[in-house]
N, C-alpha and C. Protein backbone atom coordinates (compact mmCIF):
# COMPACT_ATOMS: atom_id res chain seq x y z
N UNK A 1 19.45 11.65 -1.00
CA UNK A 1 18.05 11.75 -0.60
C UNK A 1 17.98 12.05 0.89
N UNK A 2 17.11 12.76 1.48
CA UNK A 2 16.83 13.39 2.55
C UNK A 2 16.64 12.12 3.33
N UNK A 3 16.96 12.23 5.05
CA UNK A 3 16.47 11.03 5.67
C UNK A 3 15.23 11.47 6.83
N UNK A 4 14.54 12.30 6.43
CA UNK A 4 13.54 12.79 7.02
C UNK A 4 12.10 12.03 6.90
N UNK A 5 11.83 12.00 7.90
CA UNK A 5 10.45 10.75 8.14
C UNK A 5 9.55 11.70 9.11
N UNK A 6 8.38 12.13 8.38
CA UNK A 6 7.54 12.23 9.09
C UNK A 6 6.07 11.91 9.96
N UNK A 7 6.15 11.81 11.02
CA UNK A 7 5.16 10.69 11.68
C UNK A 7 4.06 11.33 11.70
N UNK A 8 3.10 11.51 11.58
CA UNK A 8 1.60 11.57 11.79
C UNK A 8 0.81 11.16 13.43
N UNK A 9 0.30 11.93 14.09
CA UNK A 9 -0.40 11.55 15.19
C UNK A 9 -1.92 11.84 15.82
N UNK A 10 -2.83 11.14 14.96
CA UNK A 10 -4.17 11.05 14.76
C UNK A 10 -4.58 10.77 16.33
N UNK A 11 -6.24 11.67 16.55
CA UNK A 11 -6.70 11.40 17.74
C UNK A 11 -7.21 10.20 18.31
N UNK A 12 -6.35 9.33 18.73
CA UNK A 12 -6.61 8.20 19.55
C UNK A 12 -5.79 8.18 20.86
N UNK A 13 -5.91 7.05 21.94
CA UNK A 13 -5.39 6.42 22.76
C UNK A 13 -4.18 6.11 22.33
N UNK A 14 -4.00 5.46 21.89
CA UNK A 14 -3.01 5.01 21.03
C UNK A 14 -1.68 5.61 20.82
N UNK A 15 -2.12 6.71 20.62
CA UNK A 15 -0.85 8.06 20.74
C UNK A 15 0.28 8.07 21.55
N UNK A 16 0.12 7.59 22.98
CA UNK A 16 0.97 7.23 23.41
C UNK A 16 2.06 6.40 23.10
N UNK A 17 1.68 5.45 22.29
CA UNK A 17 2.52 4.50 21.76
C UNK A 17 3.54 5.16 20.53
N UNK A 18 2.76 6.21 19.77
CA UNK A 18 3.48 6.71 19.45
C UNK A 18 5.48 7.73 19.58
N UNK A 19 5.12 7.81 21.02
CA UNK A 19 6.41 8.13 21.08
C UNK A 19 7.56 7.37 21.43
N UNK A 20 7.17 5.93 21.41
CA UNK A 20 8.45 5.23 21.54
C UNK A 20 8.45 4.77 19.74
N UNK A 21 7.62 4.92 18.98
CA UNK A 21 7.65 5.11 17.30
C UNK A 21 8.91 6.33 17.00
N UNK A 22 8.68 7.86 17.72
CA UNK A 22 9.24 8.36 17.41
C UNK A 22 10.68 8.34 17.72
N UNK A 23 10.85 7.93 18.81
CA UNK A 23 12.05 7.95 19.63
C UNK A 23 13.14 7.00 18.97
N UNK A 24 12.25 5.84 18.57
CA UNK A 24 13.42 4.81 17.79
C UNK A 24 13.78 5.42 16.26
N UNK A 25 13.15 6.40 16.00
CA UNK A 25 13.20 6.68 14.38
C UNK A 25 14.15 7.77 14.74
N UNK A 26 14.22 8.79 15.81
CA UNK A 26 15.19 9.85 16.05
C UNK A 26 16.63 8.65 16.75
N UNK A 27 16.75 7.40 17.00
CA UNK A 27 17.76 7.11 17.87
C UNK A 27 18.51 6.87 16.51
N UNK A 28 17.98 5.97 15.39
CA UNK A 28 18.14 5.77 14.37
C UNK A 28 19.63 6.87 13.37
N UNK A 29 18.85 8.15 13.80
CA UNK A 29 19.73 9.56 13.50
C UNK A 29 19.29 9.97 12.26
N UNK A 30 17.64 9.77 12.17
CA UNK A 30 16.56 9.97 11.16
C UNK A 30 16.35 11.73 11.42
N UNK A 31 16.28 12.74 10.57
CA UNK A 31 15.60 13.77 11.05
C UNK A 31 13.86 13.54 11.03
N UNK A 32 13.30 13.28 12.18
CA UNK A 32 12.05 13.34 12.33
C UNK A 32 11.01 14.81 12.40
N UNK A 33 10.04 14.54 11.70
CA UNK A 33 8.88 15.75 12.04
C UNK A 33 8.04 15.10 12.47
N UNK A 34 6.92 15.92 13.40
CA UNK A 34 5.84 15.25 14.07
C UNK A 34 4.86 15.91 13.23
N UNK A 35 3.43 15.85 13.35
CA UNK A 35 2.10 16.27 12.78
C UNK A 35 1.49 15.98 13.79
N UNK A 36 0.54 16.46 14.54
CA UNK A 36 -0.78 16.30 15.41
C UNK A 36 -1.84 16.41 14.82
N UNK A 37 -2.49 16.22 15.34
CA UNK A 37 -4.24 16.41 15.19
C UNK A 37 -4.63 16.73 16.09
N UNK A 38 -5.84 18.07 16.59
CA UNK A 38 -5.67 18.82 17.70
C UNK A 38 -6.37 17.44 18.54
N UNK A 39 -7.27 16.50 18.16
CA UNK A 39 -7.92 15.70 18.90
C UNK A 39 -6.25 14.71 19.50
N UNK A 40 -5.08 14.80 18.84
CA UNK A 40 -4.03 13.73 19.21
C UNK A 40 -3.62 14.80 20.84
N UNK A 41 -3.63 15.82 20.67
CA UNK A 41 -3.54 16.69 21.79
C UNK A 41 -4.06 16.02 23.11
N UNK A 42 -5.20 15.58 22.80
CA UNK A 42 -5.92 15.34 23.86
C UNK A 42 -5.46 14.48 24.63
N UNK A 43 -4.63 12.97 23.65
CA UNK A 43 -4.46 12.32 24.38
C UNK A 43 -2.58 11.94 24.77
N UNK A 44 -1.95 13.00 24.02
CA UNK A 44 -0.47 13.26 24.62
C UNK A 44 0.02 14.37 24.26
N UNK A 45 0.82 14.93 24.62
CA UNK A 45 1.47 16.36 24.79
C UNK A 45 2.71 16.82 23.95
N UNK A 46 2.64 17.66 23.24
CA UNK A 46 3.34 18.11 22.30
C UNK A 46 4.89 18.35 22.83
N UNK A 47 4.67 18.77 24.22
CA UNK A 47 6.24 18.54 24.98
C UNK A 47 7.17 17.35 24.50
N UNK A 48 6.48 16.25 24.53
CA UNK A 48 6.63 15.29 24.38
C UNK A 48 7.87 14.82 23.15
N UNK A 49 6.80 15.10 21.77
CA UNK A 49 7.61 14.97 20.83
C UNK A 49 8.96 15.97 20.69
N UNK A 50 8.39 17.08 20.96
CA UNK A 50 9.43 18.43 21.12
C UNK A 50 11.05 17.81 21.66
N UNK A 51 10.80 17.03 23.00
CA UNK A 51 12.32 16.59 23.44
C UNK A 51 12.48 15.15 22.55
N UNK A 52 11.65 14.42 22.12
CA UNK A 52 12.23 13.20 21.01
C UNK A 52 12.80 13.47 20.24
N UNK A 53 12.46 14.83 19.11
CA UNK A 53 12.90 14.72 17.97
C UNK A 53 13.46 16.32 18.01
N UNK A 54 13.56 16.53 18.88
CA UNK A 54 14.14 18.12 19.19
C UNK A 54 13.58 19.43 18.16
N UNK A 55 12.58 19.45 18.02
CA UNK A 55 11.57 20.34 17.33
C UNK A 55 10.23 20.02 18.02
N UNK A 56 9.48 21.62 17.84
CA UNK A 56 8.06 21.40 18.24
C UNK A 56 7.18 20.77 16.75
N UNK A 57 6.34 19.67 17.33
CA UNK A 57 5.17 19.20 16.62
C UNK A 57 4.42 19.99 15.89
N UNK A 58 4.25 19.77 14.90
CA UNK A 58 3.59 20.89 13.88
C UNK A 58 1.99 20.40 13.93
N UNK A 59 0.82 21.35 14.23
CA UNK A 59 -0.66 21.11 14.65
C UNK A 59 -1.26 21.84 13.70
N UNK A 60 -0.60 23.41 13.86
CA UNK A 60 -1.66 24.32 13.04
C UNK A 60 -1.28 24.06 11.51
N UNK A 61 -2.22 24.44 10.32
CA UNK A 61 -2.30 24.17 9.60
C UNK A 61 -1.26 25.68 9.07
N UNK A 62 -1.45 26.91 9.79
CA UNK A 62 -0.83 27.86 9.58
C UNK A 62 0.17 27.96 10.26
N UNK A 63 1.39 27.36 10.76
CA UNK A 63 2.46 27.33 11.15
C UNK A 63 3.47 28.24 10.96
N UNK A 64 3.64 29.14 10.88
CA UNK A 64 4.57 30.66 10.82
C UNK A 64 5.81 29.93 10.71
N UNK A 65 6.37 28.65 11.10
CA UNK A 65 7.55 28.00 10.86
C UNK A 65 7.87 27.67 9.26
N UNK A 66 6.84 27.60 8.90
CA UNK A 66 6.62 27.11 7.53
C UNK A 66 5.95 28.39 6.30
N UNK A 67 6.44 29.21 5.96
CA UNK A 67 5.86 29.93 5.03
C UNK A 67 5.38 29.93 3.60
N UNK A 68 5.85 28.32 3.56
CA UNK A 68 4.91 27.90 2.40
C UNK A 68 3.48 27.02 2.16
N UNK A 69 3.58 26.70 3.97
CA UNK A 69 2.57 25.97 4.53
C UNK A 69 3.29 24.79 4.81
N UNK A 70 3.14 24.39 5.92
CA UNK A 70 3.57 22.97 6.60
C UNK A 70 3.25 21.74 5.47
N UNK A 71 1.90 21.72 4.88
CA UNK A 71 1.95 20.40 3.87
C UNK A 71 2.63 20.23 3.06
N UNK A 72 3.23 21.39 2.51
CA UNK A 72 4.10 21.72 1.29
C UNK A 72 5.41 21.21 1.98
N UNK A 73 5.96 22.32 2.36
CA UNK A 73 7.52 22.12 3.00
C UNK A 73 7.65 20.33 3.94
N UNK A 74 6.69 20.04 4.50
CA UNK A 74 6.90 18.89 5.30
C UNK A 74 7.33 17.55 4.01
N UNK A 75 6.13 18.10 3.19
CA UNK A 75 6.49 16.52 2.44
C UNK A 75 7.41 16.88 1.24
N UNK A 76 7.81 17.91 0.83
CA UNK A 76 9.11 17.69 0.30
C UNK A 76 11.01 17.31 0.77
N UNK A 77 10.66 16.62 -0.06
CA UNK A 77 12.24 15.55 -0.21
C UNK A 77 11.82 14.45 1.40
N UNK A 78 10.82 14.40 1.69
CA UNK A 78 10.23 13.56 2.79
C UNK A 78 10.30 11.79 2.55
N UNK A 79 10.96 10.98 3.20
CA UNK A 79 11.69 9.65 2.40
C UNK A 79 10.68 8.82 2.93
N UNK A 80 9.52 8.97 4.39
CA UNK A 80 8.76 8.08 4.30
C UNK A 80 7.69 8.77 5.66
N UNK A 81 6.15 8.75 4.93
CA UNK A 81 5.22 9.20 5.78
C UNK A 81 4.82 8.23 6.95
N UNK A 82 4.36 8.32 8.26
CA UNK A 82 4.04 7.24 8.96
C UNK A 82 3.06 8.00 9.72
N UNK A 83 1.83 7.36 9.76
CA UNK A 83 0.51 7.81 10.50
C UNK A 83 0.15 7.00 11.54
N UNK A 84 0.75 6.99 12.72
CA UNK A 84 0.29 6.11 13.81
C UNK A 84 0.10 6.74 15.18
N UNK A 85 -1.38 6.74 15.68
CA UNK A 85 -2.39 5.80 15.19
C UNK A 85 -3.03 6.73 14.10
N UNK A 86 -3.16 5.77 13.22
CA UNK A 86 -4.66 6.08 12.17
C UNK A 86 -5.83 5.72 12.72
N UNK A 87 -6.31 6.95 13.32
CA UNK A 87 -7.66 6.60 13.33
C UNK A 87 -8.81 6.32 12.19
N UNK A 88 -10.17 5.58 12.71
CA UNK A 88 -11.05 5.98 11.45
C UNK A 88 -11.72 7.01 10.85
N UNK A 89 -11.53 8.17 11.66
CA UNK A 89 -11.11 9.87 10.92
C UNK A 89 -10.71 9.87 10.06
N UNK A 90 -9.02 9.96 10.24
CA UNK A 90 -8.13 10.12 9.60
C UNK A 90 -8.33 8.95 8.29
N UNK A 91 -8.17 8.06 8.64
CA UNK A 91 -8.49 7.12 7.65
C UNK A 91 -9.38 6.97 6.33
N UNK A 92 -10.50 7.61 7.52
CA UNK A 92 -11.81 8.19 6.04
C UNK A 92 -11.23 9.33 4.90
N UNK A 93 -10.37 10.39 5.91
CA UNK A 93 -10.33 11.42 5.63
C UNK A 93 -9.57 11.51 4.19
N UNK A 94 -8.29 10.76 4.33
CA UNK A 94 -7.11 10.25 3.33
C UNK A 94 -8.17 9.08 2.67
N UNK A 95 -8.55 8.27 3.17
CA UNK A 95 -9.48 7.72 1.52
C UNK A 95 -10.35 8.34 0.73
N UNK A 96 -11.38 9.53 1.21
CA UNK A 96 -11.38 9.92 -0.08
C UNK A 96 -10.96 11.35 -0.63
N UNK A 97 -9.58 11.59 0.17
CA UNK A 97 -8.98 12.80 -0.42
C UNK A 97 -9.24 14.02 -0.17
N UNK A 98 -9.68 13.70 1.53
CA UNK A 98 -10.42 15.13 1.83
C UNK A 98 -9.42 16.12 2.83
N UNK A 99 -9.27 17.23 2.56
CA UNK A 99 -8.03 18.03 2.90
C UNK A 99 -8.43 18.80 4.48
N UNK A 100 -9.41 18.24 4.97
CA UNK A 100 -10.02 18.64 6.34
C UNK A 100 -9.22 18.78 7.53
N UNK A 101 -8.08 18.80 7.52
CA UNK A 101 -7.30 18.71 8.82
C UNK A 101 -5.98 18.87 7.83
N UNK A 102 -4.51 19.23 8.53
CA UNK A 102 -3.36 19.27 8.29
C UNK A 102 -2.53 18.28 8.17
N UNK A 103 -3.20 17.29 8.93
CA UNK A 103 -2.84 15.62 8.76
C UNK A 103 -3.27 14.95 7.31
N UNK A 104 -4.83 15.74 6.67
CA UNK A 104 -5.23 14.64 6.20
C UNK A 104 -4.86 15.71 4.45
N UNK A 105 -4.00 17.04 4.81
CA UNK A 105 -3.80 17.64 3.55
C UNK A 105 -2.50 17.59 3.43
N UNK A 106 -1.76 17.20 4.35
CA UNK A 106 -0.18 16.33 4.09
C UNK A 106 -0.09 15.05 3.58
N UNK A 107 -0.71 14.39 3.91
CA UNK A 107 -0.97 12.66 3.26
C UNK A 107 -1.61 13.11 1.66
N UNK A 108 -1.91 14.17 1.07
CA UNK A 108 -2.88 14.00 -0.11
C UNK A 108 -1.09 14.71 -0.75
N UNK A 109 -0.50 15.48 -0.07
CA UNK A 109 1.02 16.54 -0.69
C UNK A 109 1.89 15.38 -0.81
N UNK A 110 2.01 14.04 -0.33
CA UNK A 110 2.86 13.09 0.02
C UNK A 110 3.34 12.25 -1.06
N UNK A 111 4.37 12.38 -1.47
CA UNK A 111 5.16 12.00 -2.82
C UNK A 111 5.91 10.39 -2.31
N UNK A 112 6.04 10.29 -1.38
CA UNK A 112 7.08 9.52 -0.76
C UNK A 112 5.73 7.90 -0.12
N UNK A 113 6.68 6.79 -0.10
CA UNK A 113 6.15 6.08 1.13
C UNK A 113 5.12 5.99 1.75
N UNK A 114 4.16 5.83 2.20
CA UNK A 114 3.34 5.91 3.35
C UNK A 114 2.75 4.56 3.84
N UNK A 115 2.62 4.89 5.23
CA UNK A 115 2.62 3.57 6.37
C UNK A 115 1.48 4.30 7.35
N UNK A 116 0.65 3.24 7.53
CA UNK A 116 -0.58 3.71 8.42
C UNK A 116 -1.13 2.56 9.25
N UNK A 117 -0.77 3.23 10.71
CA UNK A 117 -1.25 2.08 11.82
C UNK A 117 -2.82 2.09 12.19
N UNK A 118 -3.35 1.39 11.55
CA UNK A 118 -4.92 1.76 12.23
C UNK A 118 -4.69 1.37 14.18
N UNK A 119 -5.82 2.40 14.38
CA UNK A 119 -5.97 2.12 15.78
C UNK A 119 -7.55 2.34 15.93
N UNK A 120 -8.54 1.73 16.67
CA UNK A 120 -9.73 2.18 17.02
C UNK A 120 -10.18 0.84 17.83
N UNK A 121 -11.60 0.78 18.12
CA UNK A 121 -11.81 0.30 18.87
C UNK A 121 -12.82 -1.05 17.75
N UNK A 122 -13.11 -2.33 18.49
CA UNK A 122 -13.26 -3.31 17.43
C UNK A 122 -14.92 -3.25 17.09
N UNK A 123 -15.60 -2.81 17.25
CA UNK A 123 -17.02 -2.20 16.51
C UNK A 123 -16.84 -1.29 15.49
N UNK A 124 -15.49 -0.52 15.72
CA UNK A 124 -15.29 0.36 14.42
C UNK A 124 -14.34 -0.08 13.18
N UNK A 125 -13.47 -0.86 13.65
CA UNK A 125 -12.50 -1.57 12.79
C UNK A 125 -13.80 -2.69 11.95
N UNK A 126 -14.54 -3.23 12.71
CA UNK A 126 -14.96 -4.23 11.99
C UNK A 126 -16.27 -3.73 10.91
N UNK A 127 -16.65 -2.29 10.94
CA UNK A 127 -17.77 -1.39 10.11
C UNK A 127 -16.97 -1.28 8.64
N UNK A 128 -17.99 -1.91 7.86
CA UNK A 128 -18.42 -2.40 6.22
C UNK A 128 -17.07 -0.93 5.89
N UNK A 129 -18.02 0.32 6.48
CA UNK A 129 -17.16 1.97 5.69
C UNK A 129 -15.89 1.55 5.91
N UNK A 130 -15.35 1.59 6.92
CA UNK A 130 -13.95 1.42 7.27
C UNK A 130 -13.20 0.74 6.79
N UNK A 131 -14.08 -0.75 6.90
CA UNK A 131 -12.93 -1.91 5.72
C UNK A 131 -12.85 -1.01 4.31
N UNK A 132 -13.50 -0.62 3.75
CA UNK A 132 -14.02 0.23 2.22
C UNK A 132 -12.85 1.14 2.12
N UNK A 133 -12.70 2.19 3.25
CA UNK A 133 -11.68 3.05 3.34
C UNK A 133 -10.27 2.61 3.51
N UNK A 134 -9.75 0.99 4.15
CA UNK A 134 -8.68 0.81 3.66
C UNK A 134 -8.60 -0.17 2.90
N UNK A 135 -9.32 -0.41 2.11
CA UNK A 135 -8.80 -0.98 0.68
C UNK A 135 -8.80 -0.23 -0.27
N UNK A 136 -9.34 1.29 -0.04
CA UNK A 136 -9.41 2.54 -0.67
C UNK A 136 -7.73 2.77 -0.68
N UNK A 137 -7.24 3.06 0.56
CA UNK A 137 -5.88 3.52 1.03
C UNK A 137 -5.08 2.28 0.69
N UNK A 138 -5.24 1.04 0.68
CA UNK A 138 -4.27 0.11 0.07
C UNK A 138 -4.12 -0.08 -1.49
N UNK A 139 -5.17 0.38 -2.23
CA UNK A 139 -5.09 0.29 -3.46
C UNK A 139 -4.61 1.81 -3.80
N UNK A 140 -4.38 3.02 -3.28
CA UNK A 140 -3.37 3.93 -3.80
C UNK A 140 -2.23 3.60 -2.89
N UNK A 141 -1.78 2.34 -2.63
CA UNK A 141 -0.17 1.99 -2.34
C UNK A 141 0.08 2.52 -1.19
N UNK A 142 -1.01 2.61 -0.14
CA UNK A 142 -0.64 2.52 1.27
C UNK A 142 -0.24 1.72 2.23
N UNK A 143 0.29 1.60 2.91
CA UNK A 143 1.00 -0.28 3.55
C UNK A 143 0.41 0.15 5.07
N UNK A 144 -0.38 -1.11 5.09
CA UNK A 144 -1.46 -0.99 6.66
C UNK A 144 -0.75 -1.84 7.85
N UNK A 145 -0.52 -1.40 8.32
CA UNK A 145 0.38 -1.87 9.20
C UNK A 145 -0.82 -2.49 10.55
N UNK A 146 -1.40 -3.58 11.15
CA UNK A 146 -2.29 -4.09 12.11
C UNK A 146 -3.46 -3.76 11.19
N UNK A 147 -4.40 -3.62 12.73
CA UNK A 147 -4.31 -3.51 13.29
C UNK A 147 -4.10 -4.80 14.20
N UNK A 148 -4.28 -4.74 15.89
CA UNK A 148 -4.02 -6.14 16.11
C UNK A 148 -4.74 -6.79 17.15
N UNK A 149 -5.07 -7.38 17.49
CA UNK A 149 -6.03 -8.17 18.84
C UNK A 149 -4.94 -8.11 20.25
N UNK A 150 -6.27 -8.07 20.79
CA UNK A 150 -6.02 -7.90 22.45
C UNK A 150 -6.75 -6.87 23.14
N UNK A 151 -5.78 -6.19 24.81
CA UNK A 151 -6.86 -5.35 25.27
C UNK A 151 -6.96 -4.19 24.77
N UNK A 152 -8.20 -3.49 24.90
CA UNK A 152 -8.80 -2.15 23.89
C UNK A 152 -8.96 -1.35 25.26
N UNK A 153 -8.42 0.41 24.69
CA UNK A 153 -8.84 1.25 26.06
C UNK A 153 -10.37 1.70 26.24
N UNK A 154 -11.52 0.33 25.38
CA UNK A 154 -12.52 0.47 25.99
C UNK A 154 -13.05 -1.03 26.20
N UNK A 155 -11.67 -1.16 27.19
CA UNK A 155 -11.85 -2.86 28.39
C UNK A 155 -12.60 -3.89 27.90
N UNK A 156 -12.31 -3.82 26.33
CA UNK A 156 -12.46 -5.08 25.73
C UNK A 156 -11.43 -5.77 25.51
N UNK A 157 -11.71 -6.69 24.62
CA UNK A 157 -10.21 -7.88 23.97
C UNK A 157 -11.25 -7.96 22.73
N UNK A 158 -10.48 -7.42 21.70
CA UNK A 158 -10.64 -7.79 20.33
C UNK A 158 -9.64 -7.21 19.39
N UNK A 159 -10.27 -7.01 17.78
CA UNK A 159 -9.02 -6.25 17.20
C UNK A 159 -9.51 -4.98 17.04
N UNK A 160 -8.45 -4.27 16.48
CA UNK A 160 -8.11 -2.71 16.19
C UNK A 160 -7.07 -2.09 17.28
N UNK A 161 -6.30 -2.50 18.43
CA UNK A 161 -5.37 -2.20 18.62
C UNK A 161 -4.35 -2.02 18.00
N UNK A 162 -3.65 -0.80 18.47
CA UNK A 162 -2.29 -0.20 17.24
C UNK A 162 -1.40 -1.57 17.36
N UNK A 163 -0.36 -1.62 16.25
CA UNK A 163 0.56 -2.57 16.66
C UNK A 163 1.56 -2.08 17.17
N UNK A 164 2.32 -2.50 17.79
CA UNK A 164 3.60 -1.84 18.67
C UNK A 164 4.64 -1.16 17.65
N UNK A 165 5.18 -0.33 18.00
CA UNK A 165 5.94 0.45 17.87
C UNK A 165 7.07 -0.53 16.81
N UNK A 166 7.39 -1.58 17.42
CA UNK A 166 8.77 -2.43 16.75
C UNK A 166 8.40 -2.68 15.27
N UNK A 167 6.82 -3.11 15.81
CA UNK A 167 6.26 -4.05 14.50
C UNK A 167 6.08 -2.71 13.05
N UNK A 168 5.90 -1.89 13.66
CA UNK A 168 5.79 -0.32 12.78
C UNK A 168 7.03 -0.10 11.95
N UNK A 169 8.15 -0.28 13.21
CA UNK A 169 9.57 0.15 12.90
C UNK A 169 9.95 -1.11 11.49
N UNK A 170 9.65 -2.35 11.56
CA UNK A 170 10.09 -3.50 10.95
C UNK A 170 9.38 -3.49 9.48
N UNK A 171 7.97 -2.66 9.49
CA UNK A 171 7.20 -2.68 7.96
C UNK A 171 7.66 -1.57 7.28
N UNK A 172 8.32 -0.41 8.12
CA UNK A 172 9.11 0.88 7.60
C UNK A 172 10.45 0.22 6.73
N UNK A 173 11.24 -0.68 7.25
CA UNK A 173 12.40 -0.86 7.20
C UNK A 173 12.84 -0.62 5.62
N UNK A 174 12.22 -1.38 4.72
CA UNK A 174 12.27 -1.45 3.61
C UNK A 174 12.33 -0.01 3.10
N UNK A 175 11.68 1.09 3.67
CA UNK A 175 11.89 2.54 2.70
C UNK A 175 13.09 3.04 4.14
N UNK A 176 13.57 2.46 4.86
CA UNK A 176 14.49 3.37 5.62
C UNK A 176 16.03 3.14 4.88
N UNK A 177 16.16 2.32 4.10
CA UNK A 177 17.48 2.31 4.08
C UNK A 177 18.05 2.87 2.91
């Protein structure tokens, strides 16, 4: 079986945290793929993943790398999906199966695993829709990884902070080996 894990990187703050996610999954000697979301752009740089996992991050939905389409080719023989941060976009988007982004029409192609870090801010984590949408995503066998309390990059203290990177790495463990 393939040891390819591909991470997901939804538009949040949060994103940042993502690349020490990726970095431990490439130290590992995992072949990693990245996914963006042009909004994940915003808040870190595709350079980025490019030297972690020694490939460029796949964004466009039409990727010329991929001639069968990135959703296709990415999630086959793919051993475990990881979406961090999940925003409540993304989140909506994959609960009810809507193929609106390249992120959210790879998670619907996804045969394998999947692990999703919510990240947002705690007025949105705590909205009726959102809880709805992941018990939507936990009842088709999604594993929610946080979110978690503390400071928010809008200079609060509550929950919906991503959980760290380790705590990500430790709920994966079980489909890494």
């Amino acid at each position: 079986m393939s040891h390819r894990v591909v991470v997901g990187i939804s538009g949040g703050i949060a994103a940042f945290k993502s690349a020490a996610l990726v970095s431990r999954l490439a130290q590992r000697g995992l072949d990693v793929s990245v996914v963006m979301t042009e909004a994940a752009e915003q808040f870190i740089g595709a350079a980025t993943f490019s030297a972690l996992c020694n490939r460029a991050p796949v964004i466009n939905a039409f990727d010329s790398r991929y001639p069968l389409g990135p959703h296709i080719e990415l999630a086959t023989d793919c051993k475990l999906f990881i979406v961090a941060p999940a925003t409540a976009h993304i989140i909506a988007s994959c609960a009810f199966g809507l193929a609106d982004c390249l992120l959210s029409t790879l998670y619907l192609n996804m045969e394998c695993p999947i692990v999703f870090a919510p990240a947002m801010s705690t007025p949105m984590w705590e909205k009726p829709a959102v809880a709805r949408n992941v018990d939507q995503l936990k009842a088709d066998g999604v594993r929610i990884v946080g979110p978690d309390s503390g400071w928010l990059s809008c200079r609060r203290m509550g929950a919906g902070r991503m959980s760290e990177p380790e705590a990500i790495l430790s709920a994966c463990e079980p489909f890494l080996v």
